[in-house]
PDB file of N, CA and C in Angstrom:
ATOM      1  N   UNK A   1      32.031  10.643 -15.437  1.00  0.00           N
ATOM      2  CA  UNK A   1      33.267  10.698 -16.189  1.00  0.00           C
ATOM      3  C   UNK A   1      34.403  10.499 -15.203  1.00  0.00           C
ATOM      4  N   UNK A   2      34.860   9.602 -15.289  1.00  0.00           N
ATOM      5  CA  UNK A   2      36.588   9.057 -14.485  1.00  0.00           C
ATOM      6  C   UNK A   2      37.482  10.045 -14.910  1.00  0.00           C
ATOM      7  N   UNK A   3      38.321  10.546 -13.999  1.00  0.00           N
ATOM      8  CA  UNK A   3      38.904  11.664 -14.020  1.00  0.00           C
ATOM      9  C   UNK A   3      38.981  12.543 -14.830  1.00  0.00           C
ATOM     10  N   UNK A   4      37.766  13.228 -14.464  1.00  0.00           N
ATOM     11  CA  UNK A   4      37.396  14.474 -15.747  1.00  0.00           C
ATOM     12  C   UNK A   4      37.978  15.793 -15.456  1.00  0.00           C
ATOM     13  N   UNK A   5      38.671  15.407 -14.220  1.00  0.00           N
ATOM     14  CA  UNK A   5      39.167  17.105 -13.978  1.00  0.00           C
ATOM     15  C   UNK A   5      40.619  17.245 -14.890  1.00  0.00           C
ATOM     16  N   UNK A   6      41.477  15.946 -15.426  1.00  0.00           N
ATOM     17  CA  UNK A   6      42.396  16.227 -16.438  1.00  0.00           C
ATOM     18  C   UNK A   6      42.002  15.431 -17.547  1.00  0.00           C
ATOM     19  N   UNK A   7      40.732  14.796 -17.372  1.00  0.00           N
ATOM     20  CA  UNK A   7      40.472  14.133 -19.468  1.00  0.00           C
ATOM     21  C   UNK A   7      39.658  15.321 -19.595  1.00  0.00           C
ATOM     22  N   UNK A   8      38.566  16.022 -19.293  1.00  0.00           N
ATOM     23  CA  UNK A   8      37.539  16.978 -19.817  1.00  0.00           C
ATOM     24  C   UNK A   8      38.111  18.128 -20.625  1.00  0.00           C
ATOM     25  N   UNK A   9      37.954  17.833 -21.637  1.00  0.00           N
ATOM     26  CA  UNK A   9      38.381  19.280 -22.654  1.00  0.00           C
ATOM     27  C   UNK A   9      36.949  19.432 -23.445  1.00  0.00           C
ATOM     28  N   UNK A  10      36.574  20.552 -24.069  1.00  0.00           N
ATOM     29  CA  UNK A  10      35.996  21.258 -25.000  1.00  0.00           C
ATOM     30  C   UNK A  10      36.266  21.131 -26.599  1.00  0.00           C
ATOM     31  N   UNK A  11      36.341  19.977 -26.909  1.00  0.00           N
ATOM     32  CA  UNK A  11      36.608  20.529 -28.545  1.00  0.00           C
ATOM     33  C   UNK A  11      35.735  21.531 -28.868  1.00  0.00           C
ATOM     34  N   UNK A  12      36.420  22.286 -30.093  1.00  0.00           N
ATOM     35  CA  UNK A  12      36.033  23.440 -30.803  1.00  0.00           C
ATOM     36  C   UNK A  12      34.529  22.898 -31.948  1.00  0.00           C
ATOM     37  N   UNK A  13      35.238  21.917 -32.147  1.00  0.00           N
ATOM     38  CA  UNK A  13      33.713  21.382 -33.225  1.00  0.00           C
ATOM     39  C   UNK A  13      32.903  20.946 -32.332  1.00  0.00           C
ATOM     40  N   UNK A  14      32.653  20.844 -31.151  1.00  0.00           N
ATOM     41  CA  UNK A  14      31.364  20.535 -30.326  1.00  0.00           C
ATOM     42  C   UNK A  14      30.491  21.719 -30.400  1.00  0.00           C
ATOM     43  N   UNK A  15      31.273  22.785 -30.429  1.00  0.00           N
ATOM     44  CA  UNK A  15      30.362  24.511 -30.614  1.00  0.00           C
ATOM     45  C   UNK A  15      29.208  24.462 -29.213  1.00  0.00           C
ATOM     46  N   UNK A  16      29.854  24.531 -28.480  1.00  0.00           N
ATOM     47  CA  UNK A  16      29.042  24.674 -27.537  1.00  0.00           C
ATOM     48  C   UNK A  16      28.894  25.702 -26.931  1.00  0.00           C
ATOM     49  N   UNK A  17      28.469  26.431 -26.720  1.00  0.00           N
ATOM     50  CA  UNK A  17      27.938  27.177 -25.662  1.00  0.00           C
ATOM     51  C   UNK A  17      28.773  27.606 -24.659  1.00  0.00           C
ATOM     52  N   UNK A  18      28.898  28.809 -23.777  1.00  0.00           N
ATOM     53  CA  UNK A  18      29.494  28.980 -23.064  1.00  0.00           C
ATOM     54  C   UNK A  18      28.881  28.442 -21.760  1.00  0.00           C
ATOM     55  N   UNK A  19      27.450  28.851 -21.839  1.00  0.00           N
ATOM     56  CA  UNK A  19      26.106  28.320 -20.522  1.00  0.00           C
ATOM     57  C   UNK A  19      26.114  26.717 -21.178  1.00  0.00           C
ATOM     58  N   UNK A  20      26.701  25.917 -22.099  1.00  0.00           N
ATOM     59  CA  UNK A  20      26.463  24.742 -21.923  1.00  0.00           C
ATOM     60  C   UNK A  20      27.096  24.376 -21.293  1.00  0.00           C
ATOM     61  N   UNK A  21      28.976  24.771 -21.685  1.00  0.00           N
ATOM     62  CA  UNK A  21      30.074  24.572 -20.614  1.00  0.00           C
ATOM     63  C   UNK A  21      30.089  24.735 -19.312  1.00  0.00           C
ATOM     64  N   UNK A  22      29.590  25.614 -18.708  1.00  0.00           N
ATOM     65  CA  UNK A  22      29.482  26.208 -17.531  1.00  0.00           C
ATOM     66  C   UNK A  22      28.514  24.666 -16.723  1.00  0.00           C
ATOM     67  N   UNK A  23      26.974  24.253 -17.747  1.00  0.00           N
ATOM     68  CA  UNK A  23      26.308  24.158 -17.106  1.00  0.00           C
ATOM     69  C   UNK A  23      27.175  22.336 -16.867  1.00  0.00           C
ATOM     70  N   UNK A  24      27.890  21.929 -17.718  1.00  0.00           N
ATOM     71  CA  UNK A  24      28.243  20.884 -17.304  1.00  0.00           C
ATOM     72  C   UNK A  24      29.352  20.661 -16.641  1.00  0.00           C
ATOM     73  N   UNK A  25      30.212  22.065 -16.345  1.00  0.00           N
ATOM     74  CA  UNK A  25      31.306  21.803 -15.269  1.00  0.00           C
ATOM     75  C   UNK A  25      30.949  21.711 -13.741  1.00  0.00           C
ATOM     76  N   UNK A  26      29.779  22.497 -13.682  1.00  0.00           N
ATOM     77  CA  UNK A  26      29.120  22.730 -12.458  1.00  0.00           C
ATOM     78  C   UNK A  26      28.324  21.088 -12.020  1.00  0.00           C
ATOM     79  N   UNK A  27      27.834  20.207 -13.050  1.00  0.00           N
ATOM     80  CA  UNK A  27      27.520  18.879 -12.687  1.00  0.00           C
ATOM     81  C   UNK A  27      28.594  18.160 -12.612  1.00  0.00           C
ATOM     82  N   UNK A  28      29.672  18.675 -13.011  1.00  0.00           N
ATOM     83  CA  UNK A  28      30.877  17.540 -13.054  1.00  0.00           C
ATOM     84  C   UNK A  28      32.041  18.056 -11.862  1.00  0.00           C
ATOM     85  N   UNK A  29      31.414  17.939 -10.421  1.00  0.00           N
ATOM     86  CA  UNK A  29      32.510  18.813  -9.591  1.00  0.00           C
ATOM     87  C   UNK A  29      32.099  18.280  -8.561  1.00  0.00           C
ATOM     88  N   UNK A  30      32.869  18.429  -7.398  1.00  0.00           N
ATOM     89  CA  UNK A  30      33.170  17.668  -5.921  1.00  0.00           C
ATOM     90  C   UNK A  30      31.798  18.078  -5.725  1.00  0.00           C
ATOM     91  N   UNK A  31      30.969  16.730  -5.128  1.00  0.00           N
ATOM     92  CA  UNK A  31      29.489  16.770  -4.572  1.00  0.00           C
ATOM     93  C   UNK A  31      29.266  17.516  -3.496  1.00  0.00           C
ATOM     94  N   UNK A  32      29.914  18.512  -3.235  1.00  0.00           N
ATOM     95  CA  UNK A  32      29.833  19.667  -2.431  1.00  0.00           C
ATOM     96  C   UNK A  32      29.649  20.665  -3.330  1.00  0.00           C
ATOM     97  N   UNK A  33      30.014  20.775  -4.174  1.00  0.00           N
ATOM     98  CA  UNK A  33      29.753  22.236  -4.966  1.00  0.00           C
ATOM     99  C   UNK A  33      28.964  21.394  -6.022  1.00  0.00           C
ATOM    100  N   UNK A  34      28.423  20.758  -6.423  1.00  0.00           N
ATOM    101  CA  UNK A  34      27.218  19.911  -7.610  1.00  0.00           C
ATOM    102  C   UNK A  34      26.403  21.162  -7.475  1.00  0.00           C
ATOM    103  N   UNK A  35      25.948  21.417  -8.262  1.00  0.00           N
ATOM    104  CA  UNK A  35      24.748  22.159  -8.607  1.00  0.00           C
ATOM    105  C   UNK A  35      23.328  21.012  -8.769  1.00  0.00           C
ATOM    106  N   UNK A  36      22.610  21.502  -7.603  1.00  0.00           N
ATOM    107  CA  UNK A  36      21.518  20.514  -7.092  1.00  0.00           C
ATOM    108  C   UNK A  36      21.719  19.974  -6.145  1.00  0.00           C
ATOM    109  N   UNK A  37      23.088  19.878  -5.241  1.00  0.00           N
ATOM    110  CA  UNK A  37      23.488  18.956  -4.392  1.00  0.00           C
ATOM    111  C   UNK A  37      22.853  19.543  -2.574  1.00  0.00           C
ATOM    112  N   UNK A  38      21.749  20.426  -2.967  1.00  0.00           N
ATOM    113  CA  UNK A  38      21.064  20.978  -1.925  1.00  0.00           C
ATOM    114  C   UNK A  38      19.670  20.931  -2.205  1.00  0.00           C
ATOM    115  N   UNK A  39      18.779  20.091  -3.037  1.00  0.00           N
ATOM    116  CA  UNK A  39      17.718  19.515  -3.874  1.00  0.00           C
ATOM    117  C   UNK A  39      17.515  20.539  -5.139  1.00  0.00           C
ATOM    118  N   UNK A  40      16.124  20.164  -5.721  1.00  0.00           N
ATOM    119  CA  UNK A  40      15.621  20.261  -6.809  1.00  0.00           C
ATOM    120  C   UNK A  40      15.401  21.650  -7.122  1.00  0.00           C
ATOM    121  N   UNK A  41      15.236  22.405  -5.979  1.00  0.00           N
ATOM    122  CA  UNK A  41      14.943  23.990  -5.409  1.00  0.00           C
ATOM    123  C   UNK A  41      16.037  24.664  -6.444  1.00  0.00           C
ATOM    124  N   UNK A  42      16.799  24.399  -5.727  1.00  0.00           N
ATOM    125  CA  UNK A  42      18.330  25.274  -6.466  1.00  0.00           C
ATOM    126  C   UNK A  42      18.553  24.906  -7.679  1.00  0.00           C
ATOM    127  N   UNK A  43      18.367  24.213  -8.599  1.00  0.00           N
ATOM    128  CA  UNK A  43      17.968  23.990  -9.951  1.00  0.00           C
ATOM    129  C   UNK A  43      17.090  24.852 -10.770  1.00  0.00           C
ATOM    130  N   UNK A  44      15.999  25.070  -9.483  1.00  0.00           N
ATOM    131  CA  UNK A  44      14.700  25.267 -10.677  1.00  0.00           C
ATOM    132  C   UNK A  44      14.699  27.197 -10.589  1.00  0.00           C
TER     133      UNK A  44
END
């Protein structure tokens, strides 16, 4: 996503999850803090 740190919003009718939100801000962040960005280990 091209600049998702000011397009990324949450609509309310997506009903998502708080652990969905979480789990896709954490993939969507400087490849230093990526979740996984230290392998498959830290995922699982």
């Amino acid at each position: 996503i091209v600049n998702w740190r000011t397009h990324l919003k949450f609509p309310e009718e997506a009903k998502l999850s708080e652990e969905a939100k979480d789990l896709i801000s954490r993939l969507l962040c400087n490849v230093e803090q990526r979740l996984g960005t230290k392998g498959a280990d830290e995922i699982k």
